[in-house]
Protein backbone atom coordinates (compact mmCIF):
# COMPACT_ATOMS: atom_id res chain seq x y z
CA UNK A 1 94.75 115.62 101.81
CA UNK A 2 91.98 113.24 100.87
CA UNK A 3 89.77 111.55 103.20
CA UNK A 4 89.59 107.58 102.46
CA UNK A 5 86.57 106.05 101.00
CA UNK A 6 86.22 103.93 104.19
CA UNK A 7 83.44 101.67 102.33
CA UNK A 8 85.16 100.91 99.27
CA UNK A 9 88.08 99.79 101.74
CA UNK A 10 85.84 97.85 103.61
CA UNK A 11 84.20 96.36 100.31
CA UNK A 12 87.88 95.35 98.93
CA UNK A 13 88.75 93.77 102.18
CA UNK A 14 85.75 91.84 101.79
CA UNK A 15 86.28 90.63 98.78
CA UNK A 16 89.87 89.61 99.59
CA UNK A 17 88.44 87.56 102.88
CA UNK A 18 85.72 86.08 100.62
CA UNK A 19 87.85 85.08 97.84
CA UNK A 20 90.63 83.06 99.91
CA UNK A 21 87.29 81.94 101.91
CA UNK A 22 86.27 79.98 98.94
CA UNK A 23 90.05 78.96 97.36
CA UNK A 24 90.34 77.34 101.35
CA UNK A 25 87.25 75.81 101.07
CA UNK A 26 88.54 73.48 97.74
CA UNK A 27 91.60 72.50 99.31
CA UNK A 28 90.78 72.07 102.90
CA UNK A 29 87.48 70.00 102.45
CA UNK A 30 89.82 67.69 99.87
CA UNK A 31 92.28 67.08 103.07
CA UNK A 32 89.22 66.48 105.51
CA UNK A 33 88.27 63.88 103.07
CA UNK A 34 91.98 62.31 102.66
CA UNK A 35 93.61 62.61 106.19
CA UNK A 36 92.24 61.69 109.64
CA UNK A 37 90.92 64.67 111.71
CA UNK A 38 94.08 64.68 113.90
CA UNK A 39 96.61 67.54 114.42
CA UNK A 40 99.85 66.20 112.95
CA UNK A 41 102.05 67.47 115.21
CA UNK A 42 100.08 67.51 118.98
CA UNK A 43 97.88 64.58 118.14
CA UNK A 44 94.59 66.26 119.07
CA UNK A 45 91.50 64.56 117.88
CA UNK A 46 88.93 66.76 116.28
CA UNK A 47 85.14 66.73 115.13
CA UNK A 48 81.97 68.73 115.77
CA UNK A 49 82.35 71.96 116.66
CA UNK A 50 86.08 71.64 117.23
CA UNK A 51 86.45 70.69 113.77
CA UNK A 52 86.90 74.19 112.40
CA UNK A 53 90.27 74.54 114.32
CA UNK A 54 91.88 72.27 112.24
CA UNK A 55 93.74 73.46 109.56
CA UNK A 56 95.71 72.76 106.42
CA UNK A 57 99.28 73.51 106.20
CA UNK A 58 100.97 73.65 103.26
CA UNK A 59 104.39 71.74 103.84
CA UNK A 60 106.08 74.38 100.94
CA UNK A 61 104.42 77.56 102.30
CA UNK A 62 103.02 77.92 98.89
CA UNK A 63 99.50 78.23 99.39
CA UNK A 64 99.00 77.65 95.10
CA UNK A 65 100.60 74.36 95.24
CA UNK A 66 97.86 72.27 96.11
CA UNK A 67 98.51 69.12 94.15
CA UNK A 68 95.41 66.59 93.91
CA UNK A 69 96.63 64.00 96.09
CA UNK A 70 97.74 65.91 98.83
CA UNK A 71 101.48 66.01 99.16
CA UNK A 72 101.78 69.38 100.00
CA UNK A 73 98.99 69.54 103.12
CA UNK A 74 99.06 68.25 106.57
CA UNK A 75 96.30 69.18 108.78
CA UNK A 76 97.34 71.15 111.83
CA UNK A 77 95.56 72.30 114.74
CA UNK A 78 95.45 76.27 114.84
CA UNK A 79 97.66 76.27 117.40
CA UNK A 80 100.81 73.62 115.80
CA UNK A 81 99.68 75.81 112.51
CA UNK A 82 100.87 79.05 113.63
CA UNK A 83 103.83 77.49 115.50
CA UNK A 84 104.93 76.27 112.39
CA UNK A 85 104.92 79.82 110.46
CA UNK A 86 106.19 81.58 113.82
CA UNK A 87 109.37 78.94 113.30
CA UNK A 88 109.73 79.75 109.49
CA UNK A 89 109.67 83.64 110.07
CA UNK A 90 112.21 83.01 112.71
CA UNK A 91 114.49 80.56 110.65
CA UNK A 92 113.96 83.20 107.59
CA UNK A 93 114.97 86.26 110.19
CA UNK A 94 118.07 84.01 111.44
CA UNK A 95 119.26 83.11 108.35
CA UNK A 96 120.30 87.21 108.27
CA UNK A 97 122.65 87.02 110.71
CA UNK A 98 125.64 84.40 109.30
CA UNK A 99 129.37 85.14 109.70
CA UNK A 100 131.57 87.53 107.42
CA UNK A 101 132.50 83.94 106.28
CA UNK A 102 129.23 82.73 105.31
CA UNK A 103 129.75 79.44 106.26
CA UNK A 104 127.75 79.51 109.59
CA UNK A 105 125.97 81.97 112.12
CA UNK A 106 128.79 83.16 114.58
CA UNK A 107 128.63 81.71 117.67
CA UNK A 108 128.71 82.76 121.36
CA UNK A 109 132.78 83.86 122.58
CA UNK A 110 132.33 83.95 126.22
CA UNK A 111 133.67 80.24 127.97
CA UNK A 112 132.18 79.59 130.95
CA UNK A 113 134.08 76.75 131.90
CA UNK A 114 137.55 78.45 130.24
CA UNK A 115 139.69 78.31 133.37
CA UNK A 116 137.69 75.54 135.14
CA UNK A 117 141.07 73.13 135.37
CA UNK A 118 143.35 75.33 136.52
CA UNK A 119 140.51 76.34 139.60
CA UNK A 120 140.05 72.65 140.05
CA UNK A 121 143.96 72.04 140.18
CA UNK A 122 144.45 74.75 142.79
CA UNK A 123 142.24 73.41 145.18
CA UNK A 124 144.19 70.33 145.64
């Protein structure tokens, strides 16, 4: 077996990180210009320093469709911005799980409260 070329990985990753680096850069300095520096879900206010933990999130997930006026963006704080794609992976991972039916997910078929009159009724 071969031994990796360790620098040409390294090299290729770098390339990678430097080339969405720069496609980031267009869109994300368009939204700082358009849209307040305020997370659009918590409401934290950002500039400075801080200002680099504000993100854009693309409302599609489709990190190509970056039309010029901005529809698809919203700038999110790092922490709203990975809530947001934690949700989608989960909605994508629960959408797996529907009925034989189709029509829904199935639900829970333990009832707590299943016998709760007639245990009411016998104490009186």
């Amino acid at each position: 077996m071969s031994k990796p070329d360790n620098d040409k990985l390294n090299q290729v990753v770098a390339e990678a990180r430097r080339a969405s680096e720069l496609r980031e850069q267009g869109y994300r300095e368009q939204a700082l210009k358009m849209y307040p520096h305020v997370c659009g879900r918590c409401g934290r206010e950002f500039s400075g320093k801080n200002l680099r933990e504000l993100t854009v999130h693309h409302r599609d997930h489709n990190h190509d469709n970056n039309p010029p006026d901005g529809s698809n963006w919203e700038l999110l704080c790092l922490y709203c911005h990975d809530n947001e794609h934690q949700r989608q992976l989960e909605a994508q991972q629960g959408s797996g799980t529907a009925s034989a039916s189709g029509n829904k997910p199935a639900g829970a078929t333990f009832n707590p409260f299943a016998d709760l009159k007639s245990l009411l009724d016998d104490k009186k």
